[in-house]
N, C-alpha and C. Protein backbone atom coordinates (compact mmCIF):
# COMPACT_ATOMS: atom_id res chain seq x y z
N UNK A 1 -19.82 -9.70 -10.66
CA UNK A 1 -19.01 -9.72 -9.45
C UNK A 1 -19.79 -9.09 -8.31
N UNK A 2 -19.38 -9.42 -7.18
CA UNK A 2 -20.07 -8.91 -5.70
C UNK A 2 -19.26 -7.47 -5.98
N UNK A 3 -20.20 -6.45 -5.07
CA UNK A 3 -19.42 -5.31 -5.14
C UNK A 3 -18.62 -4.85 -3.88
N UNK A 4 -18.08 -6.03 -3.27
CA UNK A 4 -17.05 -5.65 -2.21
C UNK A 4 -15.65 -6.87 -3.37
N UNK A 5 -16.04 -7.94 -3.60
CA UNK A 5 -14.72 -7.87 -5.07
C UNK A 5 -14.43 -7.00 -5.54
N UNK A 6 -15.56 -6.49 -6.44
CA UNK A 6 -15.01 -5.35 -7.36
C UNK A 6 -14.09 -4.15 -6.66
N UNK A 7 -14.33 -3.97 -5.35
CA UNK A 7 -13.88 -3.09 -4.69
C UNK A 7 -12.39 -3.11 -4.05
N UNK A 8 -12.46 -4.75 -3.73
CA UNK A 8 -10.85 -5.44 -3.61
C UNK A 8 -10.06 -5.16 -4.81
N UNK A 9 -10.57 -5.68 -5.95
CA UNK A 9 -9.58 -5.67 -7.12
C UNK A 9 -9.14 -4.06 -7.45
N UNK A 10 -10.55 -3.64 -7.61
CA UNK A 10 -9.95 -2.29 -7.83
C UNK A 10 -8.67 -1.30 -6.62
N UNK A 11 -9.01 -1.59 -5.53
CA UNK A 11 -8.05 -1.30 -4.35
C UNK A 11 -6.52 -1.63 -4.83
N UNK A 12 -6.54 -3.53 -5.09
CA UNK A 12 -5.45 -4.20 -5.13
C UNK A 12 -4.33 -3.70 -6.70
N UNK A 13 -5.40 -3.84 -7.42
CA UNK A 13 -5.24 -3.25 -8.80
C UNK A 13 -4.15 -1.57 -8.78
N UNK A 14 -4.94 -1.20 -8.31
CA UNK A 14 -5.15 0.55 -7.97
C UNK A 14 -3.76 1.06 -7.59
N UNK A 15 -3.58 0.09 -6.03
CA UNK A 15 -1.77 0.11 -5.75
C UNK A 15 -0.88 -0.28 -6.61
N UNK A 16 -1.08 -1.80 -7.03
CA UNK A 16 -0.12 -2.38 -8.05
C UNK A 16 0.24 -1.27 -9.03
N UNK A 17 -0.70 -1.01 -9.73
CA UNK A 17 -0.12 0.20 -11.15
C UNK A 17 0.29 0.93 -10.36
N UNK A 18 -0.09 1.90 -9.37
CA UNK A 18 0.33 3.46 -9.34
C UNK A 18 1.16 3.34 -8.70
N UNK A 19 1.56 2.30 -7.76
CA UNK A 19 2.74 2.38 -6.03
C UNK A 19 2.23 3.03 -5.17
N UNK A 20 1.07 3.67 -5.44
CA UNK A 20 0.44 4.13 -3.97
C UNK A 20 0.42 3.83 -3.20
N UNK A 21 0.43 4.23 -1.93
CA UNK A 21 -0.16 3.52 -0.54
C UNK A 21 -1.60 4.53 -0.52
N UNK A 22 -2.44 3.25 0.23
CA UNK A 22 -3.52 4.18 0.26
C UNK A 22 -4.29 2.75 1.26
N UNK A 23 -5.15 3.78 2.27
CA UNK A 23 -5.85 3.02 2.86
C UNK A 23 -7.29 2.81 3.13
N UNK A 24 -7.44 3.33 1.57
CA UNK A 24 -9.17 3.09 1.55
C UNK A 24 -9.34 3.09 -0.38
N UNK A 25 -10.19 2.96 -0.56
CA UNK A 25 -11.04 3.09 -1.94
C UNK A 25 -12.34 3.78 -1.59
N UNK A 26 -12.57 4.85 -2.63
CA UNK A 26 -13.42 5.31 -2.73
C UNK A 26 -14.50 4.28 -3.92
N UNK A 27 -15.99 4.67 -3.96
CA UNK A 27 -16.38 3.80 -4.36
C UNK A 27 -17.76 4.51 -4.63
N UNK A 28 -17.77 4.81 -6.04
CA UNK A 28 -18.51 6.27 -6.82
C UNK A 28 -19.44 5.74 -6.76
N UNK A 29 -19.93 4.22 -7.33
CA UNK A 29 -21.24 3.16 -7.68
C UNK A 29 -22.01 3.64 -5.86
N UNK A 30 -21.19 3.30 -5.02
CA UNK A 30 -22.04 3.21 -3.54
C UNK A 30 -21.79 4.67 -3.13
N UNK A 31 -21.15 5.68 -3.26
CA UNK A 31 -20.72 6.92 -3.08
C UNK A 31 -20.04 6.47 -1.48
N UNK A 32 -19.23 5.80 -1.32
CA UNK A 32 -18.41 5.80 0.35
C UNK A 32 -17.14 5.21 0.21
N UNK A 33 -16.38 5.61 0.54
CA UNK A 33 -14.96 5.22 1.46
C UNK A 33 -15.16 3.63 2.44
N UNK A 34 -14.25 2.57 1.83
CA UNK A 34 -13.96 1.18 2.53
C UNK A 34 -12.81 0.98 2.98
N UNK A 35 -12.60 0.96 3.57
CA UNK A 35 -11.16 1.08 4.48
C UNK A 35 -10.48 -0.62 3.96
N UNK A 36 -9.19 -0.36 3.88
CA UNK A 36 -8.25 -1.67 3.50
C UNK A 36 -6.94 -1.73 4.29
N UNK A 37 -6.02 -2.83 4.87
CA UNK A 37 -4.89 -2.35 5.15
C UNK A 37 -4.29 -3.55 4.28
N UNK A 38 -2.75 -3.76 4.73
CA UNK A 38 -2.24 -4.70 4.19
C UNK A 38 -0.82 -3.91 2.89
N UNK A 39 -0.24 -5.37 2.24
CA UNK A 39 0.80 -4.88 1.41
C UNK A 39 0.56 -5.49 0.12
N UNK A 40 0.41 -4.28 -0.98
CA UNK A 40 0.59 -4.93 -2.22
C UNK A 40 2.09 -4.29 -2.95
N UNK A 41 2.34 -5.11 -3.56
CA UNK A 41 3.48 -5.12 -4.65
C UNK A 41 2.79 -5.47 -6.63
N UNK A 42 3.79 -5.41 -7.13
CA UNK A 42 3.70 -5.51 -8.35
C UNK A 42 3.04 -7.00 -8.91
N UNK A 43 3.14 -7.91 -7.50
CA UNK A 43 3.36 -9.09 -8.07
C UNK A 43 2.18 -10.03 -7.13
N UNK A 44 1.84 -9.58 -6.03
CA UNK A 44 1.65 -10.22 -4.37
C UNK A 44 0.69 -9.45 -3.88
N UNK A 45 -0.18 -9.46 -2.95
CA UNK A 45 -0.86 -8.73 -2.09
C UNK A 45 -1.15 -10.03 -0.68
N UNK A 46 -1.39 -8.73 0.00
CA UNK A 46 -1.88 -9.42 1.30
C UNK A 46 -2.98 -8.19 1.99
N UNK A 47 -3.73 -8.38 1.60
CA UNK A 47 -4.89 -7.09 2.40
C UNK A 47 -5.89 -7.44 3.44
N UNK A 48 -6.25 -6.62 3.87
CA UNK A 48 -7.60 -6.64 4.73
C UNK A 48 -8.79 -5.56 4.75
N UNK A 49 -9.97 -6.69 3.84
CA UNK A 49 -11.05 -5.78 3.82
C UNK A 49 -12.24 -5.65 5.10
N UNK A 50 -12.06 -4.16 5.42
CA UNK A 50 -12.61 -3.71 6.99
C UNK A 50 -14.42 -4.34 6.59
N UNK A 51 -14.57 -3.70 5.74
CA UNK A 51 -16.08 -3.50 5.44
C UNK A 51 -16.70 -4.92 5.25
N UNK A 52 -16.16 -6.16 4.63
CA UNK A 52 -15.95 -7.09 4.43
C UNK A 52 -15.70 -8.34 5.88
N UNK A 53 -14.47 -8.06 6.55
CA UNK A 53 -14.28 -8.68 7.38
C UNK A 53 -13.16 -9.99 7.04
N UNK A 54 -12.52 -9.44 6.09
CA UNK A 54 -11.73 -10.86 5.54
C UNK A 54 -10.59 -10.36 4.81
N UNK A 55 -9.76 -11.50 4.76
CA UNK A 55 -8.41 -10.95 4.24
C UNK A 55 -8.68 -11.51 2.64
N UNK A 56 -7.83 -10.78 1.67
CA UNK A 56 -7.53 -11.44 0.33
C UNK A 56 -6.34 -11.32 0.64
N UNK A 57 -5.69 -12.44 -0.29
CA UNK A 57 -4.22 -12.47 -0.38
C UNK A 57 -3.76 -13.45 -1.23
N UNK A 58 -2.52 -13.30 -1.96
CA UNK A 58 -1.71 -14.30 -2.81
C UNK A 58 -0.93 -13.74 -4.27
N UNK A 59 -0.39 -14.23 -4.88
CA UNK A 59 0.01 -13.79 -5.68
C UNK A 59 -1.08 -13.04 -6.95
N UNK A 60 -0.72 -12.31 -7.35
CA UNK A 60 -1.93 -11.23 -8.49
C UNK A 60 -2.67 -12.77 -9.29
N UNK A 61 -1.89 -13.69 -10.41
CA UNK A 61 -2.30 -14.41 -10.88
C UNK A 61 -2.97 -15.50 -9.91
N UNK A 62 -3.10 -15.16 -8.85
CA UNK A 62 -3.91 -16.27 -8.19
C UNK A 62 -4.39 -15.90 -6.91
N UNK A 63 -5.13 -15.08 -6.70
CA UNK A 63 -5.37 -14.42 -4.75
C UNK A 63 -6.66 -15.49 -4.78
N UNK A 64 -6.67 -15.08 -3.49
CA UNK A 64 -7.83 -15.81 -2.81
C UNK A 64 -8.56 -14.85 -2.27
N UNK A 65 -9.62 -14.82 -2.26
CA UNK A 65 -10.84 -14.15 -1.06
C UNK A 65 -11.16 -14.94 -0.22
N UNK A 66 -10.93 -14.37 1.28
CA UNK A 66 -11.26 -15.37 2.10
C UNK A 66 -12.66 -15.47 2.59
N UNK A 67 -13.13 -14.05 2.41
CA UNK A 67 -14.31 -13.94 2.41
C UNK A 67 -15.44 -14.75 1.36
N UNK A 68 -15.62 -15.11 0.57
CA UNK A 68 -15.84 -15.89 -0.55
C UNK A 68 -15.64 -17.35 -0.52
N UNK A 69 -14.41 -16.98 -0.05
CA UNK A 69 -13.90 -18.64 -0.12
C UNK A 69 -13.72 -19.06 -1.89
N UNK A 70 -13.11 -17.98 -2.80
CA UNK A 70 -13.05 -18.38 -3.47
C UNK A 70 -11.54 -17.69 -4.40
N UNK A 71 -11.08 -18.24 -5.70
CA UNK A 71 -10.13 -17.54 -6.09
C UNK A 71 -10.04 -16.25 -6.94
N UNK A 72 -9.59 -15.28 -7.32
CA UNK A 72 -9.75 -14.51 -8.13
C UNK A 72 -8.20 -14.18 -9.07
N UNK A 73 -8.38 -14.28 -10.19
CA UNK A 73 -7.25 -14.24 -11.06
C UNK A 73 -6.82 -12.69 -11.81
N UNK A 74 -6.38 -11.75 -11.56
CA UNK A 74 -5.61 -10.66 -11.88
C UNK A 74 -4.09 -10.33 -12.46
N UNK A 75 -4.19 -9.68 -13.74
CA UNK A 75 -3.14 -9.77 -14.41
C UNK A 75 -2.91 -8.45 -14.60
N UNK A 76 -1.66 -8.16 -14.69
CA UNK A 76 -1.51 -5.98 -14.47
C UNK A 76 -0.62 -6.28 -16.63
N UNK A 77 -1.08 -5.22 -16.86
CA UNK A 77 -0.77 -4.89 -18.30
C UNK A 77 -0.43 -3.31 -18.17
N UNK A 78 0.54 -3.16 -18.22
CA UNK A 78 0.75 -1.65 -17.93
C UNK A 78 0.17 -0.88 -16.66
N UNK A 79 -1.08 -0.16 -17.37
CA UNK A 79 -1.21 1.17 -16.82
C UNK A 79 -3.18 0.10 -16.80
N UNK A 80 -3.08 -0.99 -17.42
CA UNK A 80 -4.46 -1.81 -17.44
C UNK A 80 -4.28 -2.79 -16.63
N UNK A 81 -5.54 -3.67 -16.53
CA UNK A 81 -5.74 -5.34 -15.80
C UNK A 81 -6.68 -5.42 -16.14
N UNK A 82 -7.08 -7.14 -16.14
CA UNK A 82 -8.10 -7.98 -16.39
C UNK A 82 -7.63 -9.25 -15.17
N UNK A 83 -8.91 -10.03 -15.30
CA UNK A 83 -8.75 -11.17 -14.93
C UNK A 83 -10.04 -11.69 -14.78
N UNK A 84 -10.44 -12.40 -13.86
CA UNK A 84 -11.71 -13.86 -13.76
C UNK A 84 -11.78 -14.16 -11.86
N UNK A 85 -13.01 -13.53 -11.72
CA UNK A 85 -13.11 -14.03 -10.35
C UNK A 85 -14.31 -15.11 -10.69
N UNK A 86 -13.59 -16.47 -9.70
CA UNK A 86 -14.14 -17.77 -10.18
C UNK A 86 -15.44 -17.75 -9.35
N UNK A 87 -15.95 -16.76 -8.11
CA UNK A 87 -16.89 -16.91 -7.25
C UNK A 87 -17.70 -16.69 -7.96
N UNK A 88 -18.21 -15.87 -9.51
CA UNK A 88 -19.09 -15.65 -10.12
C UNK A 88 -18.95 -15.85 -10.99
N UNK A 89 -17.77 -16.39 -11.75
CA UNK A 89 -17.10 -16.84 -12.81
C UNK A 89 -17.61 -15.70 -14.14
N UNK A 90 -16.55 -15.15 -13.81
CA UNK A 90 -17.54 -13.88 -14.65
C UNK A 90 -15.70 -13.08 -14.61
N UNK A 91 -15.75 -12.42 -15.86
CA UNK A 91 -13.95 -11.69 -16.79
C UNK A 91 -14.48 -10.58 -16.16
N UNK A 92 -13.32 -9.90 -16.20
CA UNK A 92 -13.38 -8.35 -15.69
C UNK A 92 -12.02 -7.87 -16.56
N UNK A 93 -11.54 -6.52 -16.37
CA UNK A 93 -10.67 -5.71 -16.65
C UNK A 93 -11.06 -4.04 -16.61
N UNK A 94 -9.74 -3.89 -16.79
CA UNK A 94 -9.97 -2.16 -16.42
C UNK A 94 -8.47 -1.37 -16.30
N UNK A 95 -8.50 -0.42 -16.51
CA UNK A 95 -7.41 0.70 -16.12
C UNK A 95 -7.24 1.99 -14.63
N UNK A 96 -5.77 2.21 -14.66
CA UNK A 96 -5.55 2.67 -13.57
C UNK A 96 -4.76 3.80 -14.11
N UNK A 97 -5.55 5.36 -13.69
CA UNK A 97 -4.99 6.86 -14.02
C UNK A 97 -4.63 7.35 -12.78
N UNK A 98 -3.31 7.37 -12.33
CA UNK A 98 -2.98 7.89 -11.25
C UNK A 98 -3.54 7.51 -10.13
N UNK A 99 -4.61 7.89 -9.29
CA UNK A 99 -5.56 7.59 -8.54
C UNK A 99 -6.73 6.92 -9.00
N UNK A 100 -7.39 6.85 -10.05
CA UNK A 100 -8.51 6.60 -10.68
C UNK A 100 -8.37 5.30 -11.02
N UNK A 101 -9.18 4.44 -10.68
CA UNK A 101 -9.44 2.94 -11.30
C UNK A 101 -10.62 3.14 -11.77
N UNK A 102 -10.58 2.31 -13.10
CA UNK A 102 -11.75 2.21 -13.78
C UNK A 102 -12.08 0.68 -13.98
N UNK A 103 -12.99 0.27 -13.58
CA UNK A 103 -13.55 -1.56 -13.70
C UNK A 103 -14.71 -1.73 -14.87
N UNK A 104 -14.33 -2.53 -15.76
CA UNK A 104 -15.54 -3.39 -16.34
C UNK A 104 -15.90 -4.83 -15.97
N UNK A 105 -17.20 -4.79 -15.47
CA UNK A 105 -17.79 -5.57 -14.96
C UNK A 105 -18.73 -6.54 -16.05
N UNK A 106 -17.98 -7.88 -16.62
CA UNK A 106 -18.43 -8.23 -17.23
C UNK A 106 -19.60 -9.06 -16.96
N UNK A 107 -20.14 -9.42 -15.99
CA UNK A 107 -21.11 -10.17 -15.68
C UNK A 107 -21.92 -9.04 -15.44
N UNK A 108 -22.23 -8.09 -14.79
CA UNK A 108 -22.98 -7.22 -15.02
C UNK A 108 -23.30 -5.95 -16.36
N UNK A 109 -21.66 -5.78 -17.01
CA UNK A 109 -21.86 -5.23 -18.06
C UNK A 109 -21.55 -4.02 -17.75
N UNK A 110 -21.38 -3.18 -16.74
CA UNK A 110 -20.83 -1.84 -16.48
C UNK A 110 -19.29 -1.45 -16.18
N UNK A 111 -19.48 -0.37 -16.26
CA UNK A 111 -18.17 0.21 -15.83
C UNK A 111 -18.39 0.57 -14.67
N UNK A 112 -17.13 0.46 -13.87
CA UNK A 112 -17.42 0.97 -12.46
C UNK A 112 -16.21 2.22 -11.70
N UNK A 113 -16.23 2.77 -10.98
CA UNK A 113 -15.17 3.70 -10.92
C UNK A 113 -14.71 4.09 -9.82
N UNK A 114 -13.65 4.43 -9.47
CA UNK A 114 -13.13 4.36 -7.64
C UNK A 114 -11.44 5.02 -7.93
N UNK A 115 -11.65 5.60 -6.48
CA UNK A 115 -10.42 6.51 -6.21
C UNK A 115 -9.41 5.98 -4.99
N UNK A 116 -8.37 5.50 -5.02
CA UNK A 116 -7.43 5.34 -3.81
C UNK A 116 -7.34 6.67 -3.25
C-alpha cells in the first residue's frame, strides 16, 4: 500500500472502533502528524486528506480514494479490521487500542503503527 492509504485507513479505521474524533493521525513509520477532517461512523466515512489533497469517502465495505482514483475495501471486526485496497491490490488488516492503530501491510509485509 502507498503510505498516505495506509494512513487513511488507519485514521478511518481508528475512529470507526474507538468513536473518537480526532483530527490528525500520527504516523510512527514517517514520525509526523497528517491532518484529516470529515465524518466517520461505524458504517460510512467521508474525509479529507490535507497532506494528500483528496477526499476518501463511501461506505467502509466500499470507499473510494479520490486521490488514487481507486477503491479500497474495509471491514471493522470488533476492536480489529482488514480489507483490500485494489490500487495495489494487496490485503491488509489490523487492530485498534483506544488511540493506537496497528496496520499489517501485506504487500509490504510490515506492521505499521499510528495514534489518533
Amino acid at each position: 500500500m502507498k503510505s498516505d492509504t495506509r494512513r487513511a485507513v488507519a485514521y478511518i479505521a481508528g475512529r470507526a472502533i474507538s468513536g473518537k474524533t480526532a483530527s490528525s493521525v500520527y504516523d510512527y513509520d514517517e514520525g509526523g502528524h497528517h491532518n484529516f477532517s470529515g465524518s466517520v461512523s461505524s458504517d460510512s466515512a467521508n474525509v479529507y486528506d490535507y497532506d494528500s489533497s483528496c477526499h476518501i469517502g463511501g461506505r467502509l465495505g466500499s470507499l473510494y480514494h479520490y486521490g488514487h482514483g481507486s477503491h479500497l475495501q474495509l471491514t471493522l471486526k470488533g476492536p480489529k479490521f482488514d480489507g483490500f485496497d485494489y490500487d495495489e491490490s494487496q490485503h491488509f488488516s489490523g487492530t485498534v487500542h483506544g488511540s493506537s492503530v496497528t496496520l499489517f501491510d501485506y504487500g509490504t509485509g510490515t506492521h505499521y503503527n499510528y495514534s489518533l
